[in-house]
PDB file of N, CA and C in Angstrom:
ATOM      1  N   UNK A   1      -4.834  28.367  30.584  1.00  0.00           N
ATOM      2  CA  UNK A   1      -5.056  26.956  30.822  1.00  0.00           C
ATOM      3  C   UNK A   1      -6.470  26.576  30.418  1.00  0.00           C
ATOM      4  N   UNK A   2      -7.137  27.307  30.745  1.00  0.00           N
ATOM      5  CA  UNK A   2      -8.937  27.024  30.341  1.00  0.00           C
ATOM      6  C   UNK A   2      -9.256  27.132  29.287  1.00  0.00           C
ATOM      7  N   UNK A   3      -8.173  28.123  28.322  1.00  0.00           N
ATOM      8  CA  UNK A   3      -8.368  28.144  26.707  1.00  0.00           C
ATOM      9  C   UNK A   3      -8.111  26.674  26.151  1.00  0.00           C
ATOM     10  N   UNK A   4      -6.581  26.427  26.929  1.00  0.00           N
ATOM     11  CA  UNK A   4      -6.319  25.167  26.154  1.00  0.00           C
ATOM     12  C   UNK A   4      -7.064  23.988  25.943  1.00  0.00           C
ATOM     13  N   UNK A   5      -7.863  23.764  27.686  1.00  0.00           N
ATOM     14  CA  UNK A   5      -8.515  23.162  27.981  1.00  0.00           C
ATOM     15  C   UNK A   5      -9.946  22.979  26.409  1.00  0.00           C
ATOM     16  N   UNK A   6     -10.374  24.014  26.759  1.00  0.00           N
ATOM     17  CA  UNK A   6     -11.496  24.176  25.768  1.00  0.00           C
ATOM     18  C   UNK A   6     -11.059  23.756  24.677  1.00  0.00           C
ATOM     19  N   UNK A   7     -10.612  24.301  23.800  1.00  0.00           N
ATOM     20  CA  UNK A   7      -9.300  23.933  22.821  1.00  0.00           C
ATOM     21  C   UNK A   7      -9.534  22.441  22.299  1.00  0.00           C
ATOM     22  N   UNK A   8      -8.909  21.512  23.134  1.00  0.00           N
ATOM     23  CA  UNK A   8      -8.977  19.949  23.037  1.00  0.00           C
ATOM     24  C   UNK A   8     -10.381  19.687  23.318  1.00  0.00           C
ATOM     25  N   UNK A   9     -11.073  20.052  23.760  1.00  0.00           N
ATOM     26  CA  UNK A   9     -12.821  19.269  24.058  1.00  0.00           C
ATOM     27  C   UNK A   9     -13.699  20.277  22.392  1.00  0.00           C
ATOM     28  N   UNK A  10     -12.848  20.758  21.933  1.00  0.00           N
ATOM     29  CA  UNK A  10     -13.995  21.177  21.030  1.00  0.00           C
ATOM     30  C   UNK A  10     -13.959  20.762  19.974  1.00  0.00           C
ATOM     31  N   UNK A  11     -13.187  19.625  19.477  1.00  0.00           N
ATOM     32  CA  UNK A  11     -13.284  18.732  18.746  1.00  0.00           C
ATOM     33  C   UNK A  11     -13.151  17.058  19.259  1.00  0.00           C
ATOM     34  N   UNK A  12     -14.156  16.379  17.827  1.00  0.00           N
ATOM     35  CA  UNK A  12     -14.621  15.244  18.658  1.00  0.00           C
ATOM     36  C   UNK A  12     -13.927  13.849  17.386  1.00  0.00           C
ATOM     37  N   UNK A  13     -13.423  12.738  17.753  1.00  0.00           N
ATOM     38  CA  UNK A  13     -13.200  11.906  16.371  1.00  0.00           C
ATOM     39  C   UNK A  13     -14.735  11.327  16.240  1.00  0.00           C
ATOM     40  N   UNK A  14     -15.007  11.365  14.909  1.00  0.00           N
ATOM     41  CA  UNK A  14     -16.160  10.309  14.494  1.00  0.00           C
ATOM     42  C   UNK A  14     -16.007   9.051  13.839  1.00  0.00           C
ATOM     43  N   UNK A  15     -16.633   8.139  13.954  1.00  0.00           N
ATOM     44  CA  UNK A  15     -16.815   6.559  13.517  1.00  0.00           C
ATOM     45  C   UNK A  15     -16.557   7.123  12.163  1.00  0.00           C
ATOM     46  N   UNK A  16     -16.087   6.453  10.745  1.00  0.00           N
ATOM     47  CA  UNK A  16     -16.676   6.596   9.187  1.00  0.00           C
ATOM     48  C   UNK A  16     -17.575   5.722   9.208  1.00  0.00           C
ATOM     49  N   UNK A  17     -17.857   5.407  10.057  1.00  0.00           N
ATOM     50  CA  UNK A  17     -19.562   4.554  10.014  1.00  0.00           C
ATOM     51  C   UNK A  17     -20.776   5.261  10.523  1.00  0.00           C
ATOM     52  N   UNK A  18     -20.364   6.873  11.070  1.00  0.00           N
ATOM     53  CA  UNK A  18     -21.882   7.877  11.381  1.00  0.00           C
ATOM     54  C   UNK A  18     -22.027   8.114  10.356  1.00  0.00           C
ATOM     55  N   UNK A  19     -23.346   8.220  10.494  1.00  0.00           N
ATOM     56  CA  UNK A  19     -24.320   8.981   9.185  1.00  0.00           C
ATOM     57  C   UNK A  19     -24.157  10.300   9.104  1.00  0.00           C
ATOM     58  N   UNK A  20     -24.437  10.527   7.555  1.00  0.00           N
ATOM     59  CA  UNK A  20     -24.353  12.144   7.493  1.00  0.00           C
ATOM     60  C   UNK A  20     -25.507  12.668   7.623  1.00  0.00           C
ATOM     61  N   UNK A  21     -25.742  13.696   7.735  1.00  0.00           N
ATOM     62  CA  UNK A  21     -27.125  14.618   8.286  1.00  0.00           C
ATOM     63  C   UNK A  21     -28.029  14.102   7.065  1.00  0.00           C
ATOM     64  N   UNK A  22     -29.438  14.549   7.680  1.00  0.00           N
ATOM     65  CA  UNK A  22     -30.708  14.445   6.793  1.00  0.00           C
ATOM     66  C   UNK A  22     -29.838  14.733   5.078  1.00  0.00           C
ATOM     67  N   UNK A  23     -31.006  14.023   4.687  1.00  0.00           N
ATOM     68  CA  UNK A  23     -30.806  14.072   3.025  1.00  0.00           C
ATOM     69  C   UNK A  23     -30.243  13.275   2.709  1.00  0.00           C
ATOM     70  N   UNK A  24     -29.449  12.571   3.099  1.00  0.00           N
ATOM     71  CA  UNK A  24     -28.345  11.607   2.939  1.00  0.00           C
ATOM     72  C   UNK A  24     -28.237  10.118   3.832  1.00  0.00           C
ATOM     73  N   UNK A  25     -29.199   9.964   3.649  1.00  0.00           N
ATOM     74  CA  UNK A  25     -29.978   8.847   4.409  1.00  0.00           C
ATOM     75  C   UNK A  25     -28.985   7.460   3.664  1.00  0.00           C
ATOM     76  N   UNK A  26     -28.901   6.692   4.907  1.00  0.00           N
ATOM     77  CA  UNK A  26     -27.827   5.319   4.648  1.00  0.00           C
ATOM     78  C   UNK A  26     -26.351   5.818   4.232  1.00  0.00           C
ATOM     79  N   UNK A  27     -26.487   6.853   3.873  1.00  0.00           N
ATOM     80  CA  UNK A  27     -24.808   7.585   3.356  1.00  0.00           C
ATOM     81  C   UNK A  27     -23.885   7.102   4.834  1.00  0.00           C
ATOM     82  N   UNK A  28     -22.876   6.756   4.862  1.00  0.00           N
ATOM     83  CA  UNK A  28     -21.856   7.333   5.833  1.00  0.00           C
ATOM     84  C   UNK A  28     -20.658   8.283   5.694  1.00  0.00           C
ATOM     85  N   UNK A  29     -19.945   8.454   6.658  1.00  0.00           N
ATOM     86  CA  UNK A  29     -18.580   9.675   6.461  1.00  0.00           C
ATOM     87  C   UNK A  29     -17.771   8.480   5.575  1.00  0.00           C
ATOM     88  N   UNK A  30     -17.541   7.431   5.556  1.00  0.00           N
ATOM     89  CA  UNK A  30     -16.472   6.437   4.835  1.00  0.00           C
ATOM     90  C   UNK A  30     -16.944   6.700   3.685  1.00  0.00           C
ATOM     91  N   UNK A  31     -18.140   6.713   3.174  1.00  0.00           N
ATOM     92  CA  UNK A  31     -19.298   6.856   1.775  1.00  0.00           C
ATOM     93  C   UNK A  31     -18.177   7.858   0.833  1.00  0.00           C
ATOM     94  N   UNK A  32     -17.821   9.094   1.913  1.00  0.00           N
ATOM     95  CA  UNK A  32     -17.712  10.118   1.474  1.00  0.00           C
ATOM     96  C   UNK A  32     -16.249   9.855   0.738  1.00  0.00           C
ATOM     97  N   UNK A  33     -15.739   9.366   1.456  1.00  0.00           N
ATOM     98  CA  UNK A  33     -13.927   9.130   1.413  1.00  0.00           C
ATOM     99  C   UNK A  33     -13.614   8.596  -0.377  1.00  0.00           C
ATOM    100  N   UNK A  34     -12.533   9.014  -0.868  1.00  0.00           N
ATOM    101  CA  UNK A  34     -12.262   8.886  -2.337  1.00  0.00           C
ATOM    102  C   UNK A  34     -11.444   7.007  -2.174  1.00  0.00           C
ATOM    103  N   UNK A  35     -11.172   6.652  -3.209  1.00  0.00           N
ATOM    104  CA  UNK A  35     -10.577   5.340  -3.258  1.00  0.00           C
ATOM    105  C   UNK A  35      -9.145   5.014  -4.151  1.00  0.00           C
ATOM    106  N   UNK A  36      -8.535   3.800  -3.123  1.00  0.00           N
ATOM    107  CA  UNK A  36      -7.173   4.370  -3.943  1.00  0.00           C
ATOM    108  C   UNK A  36      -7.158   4.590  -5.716  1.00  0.00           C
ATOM    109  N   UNK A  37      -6.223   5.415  -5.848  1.00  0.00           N
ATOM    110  CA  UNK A  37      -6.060   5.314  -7.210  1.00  0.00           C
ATOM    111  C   UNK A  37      -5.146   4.815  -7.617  1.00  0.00           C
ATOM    112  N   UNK A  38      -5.526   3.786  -9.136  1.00  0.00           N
ATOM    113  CA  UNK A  38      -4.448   2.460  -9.609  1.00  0.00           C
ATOM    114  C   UNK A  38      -3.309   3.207 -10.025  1.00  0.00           C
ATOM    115  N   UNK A  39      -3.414   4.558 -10.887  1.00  0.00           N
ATOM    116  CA  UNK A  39      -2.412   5.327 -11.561  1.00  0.00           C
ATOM    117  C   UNK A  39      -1.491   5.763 -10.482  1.00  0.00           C
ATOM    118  N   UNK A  40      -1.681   5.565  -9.211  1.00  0.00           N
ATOM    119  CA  UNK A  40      -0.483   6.158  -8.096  1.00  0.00           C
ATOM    120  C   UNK A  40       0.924   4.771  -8.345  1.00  0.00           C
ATOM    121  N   UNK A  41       0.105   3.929  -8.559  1.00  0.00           N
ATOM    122  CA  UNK A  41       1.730   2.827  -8.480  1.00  0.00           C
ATOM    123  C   UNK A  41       2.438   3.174  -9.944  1.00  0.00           C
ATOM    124  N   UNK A  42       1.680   3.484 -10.848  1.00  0.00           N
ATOM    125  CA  UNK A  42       2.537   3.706 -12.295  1.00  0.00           C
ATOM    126  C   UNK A  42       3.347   5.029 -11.992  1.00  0.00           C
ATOM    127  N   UNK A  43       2.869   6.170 -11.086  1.00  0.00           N
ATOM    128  CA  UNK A  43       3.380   6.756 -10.948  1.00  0.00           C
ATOM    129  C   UNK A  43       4.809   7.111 -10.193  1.00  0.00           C
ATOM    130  N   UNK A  44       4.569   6.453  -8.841  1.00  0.00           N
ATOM    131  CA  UNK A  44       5.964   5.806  -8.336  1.00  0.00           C
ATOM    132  C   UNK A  44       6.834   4.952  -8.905  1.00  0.00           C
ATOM    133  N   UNK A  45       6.429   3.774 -10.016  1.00  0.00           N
ATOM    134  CA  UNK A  45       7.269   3.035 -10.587  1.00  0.00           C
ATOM    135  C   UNK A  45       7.692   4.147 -11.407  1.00  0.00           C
ATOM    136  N   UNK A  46       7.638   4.587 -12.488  1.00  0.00           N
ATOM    137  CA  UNK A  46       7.659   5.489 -13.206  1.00  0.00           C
ATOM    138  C   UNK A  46       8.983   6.365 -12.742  1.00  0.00           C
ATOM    139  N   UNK A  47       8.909   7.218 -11.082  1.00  0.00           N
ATOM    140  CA  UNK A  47       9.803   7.714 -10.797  1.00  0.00           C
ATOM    141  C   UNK A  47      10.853   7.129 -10.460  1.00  0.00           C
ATOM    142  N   UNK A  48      10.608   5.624 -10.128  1.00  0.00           N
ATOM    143  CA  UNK A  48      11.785   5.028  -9.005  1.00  0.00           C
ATOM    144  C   UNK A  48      12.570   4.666 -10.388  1.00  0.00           C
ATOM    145  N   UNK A  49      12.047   4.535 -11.867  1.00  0.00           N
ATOM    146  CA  UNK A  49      12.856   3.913 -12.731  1.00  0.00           C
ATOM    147  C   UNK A  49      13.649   5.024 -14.032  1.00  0.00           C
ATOM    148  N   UNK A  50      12.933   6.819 -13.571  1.00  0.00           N
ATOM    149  CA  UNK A  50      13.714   7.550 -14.077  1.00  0.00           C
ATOM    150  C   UNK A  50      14.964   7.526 -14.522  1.00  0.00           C
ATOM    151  N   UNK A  51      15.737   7.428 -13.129  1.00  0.00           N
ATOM    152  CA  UNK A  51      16.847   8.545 -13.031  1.00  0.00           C
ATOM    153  C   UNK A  51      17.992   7.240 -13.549  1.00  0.00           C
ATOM    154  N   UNK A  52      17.227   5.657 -13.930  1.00  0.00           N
ATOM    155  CA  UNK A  52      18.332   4.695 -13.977  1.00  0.00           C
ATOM    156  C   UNK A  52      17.841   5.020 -15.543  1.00  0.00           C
ATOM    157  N   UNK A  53      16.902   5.328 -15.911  1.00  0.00           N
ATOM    158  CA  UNK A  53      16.822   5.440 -17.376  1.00  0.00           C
ATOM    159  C   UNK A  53      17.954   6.078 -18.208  1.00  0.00           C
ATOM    160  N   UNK A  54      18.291   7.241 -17.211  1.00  0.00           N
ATOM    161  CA  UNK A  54      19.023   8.341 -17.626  1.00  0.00           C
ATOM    162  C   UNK A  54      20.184   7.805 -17.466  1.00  0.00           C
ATOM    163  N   UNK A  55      20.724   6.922 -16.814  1.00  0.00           N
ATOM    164  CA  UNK A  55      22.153   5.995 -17.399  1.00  0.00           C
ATOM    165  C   UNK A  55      22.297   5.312 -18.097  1.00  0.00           C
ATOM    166  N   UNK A  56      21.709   4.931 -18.970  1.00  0.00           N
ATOM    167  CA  UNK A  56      21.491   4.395 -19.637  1.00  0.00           C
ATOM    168  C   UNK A  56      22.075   5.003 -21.416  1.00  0.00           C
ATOM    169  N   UNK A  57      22.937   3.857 -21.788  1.00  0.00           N
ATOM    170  CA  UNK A  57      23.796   4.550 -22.803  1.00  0.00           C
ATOM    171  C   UNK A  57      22.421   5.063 -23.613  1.00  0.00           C
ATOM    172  N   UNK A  58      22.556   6.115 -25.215  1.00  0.00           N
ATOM    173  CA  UNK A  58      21.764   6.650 -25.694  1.00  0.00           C
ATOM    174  C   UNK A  58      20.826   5.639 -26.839  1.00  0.00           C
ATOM    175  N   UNK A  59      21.462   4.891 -27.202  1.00  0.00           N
ATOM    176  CA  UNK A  59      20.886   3.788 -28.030  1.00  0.00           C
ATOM    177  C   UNK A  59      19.769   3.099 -27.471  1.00  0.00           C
ATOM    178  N   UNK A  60      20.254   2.564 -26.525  1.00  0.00           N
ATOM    179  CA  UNK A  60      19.451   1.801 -25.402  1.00  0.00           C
ATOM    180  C   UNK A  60      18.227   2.475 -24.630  1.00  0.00           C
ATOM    181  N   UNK A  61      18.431   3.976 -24.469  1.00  0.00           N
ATOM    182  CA  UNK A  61      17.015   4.630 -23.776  1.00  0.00           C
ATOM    183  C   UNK A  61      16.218   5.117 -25.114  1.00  0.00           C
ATOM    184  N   UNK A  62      16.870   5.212 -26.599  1.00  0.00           N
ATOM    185  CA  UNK A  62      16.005   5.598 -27.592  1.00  0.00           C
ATOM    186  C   UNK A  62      15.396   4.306 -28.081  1.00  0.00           C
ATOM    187  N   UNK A  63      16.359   2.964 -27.808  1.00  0.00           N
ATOM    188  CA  UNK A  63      15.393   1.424 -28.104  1.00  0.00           C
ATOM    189  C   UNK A  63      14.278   1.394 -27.377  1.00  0.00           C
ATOM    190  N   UNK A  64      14.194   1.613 -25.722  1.00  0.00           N
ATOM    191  CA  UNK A  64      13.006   1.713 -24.730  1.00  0.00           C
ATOM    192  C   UNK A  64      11.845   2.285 -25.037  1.00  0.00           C
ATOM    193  N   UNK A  65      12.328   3.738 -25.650  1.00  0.00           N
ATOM    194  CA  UNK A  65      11.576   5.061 -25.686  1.00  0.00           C
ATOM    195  C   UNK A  65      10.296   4.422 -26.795  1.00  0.00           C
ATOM    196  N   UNK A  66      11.174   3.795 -27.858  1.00  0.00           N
ATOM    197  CA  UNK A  66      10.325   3.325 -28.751  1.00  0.00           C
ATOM    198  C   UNK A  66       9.505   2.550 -28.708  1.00  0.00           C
ATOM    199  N   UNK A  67      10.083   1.543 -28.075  1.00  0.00           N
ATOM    200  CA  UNK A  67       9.156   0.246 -28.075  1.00  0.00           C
ATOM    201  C   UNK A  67       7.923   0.648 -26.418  1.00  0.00           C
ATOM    202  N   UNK A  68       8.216   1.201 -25.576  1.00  0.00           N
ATOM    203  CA  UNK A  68       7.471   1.372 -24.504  1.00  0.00           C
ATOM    204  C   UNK A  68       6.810   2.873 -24.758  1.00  0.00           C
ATOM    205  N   UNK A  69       7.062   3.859 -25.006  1.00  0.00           N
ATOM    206  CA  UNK A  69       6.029   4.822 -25.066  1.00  0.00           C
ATOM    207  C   UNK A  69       5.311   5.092 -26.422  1.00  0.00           C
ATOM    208  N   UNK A  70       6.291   4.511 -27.981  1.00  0.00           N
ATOM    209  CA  UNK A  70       5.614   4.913 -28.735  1.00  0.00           C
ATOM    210  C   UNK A  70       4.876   3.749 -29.143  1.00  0.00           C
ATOM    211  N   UNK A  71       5.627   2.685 -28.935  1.00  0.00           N
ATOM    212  CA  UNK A  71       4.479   1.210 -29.495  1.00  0.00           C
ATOM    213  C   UNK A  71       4.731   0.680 -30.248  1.00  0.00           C
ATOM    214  N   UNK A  72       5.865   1.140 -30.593  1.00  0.00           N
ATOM    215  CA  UNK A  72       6.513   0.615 -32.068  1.00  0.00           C
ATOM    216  C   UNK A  72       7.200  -0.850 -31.817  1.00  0.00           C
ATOM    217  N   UNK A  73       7.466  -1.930 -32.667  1.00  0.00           N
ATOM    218  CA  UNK A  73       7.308  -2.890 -32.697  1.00  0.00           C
ATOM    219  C   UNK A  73       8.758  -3.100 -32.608  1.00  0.00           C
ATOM    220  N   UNK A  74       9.515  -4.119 -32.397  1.00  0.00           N
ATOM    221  CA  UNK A  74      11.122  -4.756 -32.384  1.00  0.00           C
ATOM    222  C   UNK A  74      11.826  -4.463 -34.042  1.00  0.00           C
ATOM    223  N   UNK A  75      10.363  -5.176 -34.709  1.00  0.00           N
ATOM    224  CA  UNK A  75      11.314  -5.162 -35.883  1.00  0.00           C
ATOM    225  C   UNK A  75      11.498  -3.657 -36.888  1.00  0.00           C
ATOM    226  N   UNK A  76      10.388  -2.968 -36.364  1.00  0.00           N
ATOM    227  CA  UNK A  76       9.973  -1.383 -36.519  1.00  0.00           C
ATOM    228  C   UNK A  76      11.516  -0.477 -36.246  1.00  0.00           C
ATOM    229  N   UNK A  77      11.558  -0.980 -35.181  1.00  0.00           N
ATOM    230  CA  UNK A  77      12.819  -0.534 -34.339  1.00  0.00           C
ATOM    231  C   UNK A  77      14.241  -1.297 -34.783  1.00  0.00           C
ATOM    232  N   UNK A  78      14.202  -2.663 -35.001  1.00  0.00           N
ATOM    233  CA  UNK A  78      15.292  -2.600 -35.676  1.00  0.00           C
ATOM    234  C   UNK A  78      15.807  -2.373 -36.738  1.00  0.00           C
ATOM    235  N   UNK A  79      14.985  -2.246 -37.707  1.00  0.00           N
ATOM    236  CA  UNK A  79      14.754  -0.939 -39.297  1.00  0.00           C
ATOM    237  C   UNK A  79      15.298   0.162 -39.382  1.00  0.00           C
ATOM    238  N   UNK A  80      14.843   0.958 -38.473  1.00  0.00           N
ATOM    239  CA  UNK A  80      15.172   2.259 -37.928  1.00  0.00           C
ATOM    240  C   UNK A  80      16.605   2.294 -37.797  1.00  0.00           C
ATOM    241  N   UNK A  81      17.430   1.074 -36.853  1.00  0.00           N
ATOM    242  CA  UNK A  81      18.818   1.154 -36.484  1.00  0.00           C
ATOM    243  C   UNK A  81      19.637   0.310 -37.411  1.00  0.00           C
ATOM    244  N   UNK A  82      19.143  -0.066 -38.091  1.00  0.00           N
ATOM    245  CA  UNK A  82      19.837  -1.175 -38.892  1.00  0.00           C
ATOM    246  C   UNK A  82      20.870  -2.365 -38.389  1.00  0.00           C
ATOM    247  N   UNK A  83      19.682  -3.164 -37.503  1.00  0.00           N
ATOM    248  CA  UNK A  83      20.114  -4.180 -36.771  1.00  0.00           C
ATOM    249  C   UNK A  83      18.927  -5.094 -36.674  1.00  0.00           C
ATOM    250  N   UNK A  84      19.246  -6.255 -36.145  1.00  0.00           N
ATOM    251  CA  UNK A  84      18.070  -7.341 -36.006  1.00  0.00           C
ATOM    252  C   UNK A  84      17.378  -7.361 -35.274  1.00  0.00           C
ATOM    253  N   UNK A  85      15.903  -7.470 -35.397  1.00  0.00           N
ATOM    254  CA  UNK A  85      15.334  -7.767 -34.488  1.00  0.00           C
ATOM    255  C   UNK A  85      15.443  -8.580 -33.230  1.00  0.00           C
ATOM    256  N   UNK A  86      15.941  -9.290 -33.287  1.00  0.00           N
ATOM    257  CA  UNK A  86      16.888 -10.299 -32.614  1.00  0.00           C
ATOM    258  C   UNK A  86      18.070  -9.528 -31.728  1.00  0.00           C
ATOM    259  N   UNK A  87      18.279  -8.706 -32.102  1.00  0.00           N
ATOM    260  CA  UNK A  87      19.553  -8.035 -31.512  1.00  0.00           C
ATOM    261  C   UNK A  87      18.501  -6.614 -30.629  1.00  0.00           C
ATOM    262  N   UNK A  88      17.696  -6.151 -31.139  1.00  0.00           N
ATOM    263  CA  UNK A  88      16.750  -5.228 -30.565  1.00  0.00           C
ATOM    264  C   UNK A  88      16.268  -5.913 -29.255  1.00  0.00           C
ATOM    265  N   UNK A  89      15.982  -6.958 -29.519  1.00  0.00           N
ATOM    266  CA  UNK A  89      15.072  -7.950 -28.520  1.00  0.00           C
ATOM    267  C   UNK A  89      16.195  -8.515 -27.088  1.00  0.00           C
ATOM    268  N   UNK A  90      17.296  -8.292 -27.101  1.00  0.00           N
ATOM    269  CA  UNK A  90      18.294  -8.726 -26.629  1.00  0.00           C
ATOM    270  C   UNK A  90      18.822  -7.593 -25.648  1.00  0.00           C
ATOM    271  N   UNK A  91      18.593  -5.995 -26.457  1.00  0.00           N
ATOM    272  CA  UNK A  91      19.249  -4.682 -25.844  1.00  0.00           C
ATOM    273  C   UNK A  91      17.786  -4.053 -24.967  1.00  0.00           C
ATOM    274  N   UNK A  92      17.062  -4.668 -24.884  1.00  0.00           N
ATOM    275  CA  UNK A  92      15.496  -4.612 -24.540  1.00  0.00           C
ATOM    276  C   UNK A  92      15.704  -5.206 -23.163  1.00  0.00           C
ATOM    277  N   UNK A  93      15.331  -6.614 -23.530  1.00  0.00           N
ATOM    278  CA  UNK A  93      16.320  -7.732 -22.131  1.00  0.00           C
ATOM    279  C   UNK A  93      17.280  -6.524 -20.801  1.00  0.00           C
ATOM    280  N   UNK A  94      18.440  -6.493 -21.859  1.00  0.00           N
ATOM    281  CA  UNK A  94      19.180  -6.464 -20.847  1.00  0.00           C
ATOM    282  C   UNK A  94      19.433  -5.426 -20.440  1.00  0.00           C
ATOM    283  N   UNK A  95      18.954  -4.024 -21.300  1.00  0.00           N
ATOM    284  CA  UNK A  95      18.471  -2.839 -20.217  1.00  0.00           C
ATOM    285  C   UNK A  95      17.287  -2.452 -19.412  1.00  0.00           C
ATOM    286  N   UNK A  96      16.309  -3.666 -19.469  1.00  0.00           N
ATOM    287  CA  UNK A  96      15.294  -4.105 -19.081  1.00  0.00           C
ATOM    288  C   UNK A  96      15.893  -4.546 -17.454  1.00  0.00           C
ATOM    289  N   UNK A  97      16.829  -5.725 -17.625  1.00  0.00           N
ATOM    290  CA  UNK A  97      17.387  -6.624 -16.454  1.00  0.00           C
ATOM    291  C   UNK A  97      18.450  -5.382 -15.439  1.00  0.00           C
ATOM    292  N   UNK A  98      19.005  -4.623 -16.492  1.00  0.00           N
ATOM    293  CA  UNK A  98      19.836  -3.680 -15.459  1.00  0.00           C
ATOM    294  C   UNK A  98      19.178  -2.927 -14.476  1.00  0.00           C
ATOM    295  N   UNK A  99      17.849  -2.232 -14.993  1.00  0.00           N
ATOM    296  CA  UNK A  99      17.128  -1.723 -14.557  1.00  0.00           C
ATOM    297  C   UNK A  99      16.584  -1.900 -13.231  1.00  0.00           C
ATOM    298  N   UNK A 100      16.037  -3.154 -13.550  1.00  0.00           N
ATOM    299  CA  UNK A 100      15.642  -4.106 -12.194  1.00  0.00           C
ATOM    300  C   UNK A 100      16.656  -4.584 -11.312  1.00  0.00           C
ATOM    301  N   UNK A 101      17.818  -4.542 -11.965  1.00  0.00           N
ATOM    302  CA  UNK A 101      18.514  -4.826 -10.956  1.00  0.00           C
ATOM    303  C   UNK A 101      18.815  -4.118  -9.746  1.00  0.00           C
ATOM    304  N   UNK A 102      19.197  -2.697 -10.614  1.00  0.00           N
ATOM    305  CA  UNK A 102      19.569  -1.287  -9.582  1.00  0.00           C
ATOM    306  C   UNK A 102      17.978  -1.088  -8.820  1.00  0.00           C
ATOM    307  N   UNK A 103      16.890  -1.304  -8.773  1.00  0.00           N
ATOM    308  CA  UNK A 103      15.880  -0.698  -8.597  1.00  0.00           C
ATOM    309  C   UNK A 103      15.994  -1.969  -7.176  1.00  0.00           C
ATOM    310  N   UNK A 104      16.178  -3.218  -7.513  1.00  0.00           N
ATOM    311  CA  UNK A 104      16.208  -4.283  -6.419  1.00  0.00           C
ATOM    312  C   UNK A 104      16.974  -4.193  -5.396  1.00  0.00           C
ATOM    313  N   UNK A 105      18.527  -3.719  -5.628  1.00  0.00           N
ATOM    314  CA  UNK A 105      19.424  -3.152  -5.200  1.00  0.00           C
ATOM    315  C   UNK A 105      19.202  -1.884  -4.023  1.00  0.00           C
ATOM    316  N   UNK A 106      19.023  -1.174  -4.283  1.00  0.00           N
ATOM    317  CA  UNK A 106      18.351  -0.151  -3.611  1.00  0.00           C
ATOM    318  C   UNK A 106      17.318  -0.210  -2.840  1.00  0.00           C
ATOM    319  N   UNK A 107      16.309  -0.955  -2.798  1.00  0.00           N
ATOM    320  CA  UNK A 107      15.240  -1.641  -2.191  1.00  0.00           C
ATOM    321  C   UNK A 107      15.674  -2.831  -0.898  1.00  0.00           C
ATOM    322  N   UNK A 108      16.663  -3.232  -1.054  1.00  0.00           N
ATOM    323  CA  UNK A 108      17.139  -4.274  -0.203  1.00  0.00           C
ATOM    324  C   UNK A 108      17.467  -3.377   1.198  1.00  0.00           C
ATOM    325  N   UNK A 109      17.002  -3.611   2.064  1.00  0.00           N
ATOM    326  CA  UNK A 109      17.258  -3.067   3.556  1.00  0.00           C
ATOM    327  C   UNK A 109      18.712  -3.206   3.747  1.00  0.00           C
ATOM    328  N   UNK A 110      19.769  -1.911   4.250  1.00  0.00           N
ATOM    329  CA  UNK A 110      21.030  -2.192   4.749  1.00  0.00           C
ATOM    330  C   UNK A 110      21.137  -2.212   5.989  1.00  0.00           C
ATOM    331  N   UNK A 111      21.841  -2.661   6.255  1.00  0.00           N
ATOM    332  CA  UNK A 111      22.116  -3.351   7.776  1.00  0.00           C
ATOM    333  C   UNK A 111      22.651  -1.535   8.286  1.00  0.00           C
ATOM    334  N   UNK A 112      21.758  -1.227   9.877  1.00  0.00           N
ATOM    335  CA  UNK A 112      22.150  -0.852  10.771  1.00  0.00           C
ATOM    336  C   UNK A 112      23.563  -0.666  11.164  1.00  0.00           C
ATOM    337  N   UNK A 113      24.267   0.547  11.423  1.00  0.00           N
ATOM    338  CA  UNK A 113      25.224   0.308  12.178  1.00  0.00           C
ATOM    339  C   UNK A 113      26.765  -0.252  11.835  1.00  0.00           C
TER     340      UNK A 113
END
């Protein structure tokens, strides 16, 4: 019992507003603390929009692939497939819109019970 006791009193919480020891004058423990990072939301979007990628018929995730990771342009891309830009711009849209849809879908709270 007296171990445990000891145990809990031998640690203490501190403010992130105490100072850190000599040398480090005006510093605080918050000073110390890292800050969010922006690349964490690309990273969760990123995952939450995987696995709908991957349903995605094969035309349609190699139209994406192109225009979003390599940079390549609509009409670049519709060259490539021998179709219109216009028609590229359209299969963009609407595996664009499916996407969001299922991702909205899933996100919506279901009822309890």
């Amino acid at each position: 019992m007296r171990q445990g006791n000891e145990a809990l009193n031998s640690f203490a919480a501190l403010s992130l507003d105490a100072e850190l020891t000599a040398g480090e004058a005006g510093r605080s423990l918050g000073d110390t603390l890292g800050s969010p990072d922006p690349g964490m939301d690309r990273v969760v979007d990123r995952e939450t929009v995987r696995p709908r990628l991957r349903r995605l018929p094969e035309r349609e995730k190699r139209i994406l692939y192109l225009r979003f990771f390599r940079g390549m342009s609509q009409s670049d891309i519709a060259g490539e497939f021998g179709i219109s830009q216009m028609h590229v711009s359209r299969l963009i849209s609407r595996s664009c819109e499916r996407i969001r849809r299922e991702v909205s879908r899933e996100r919506v709270p279901r009822p309890v019970g």
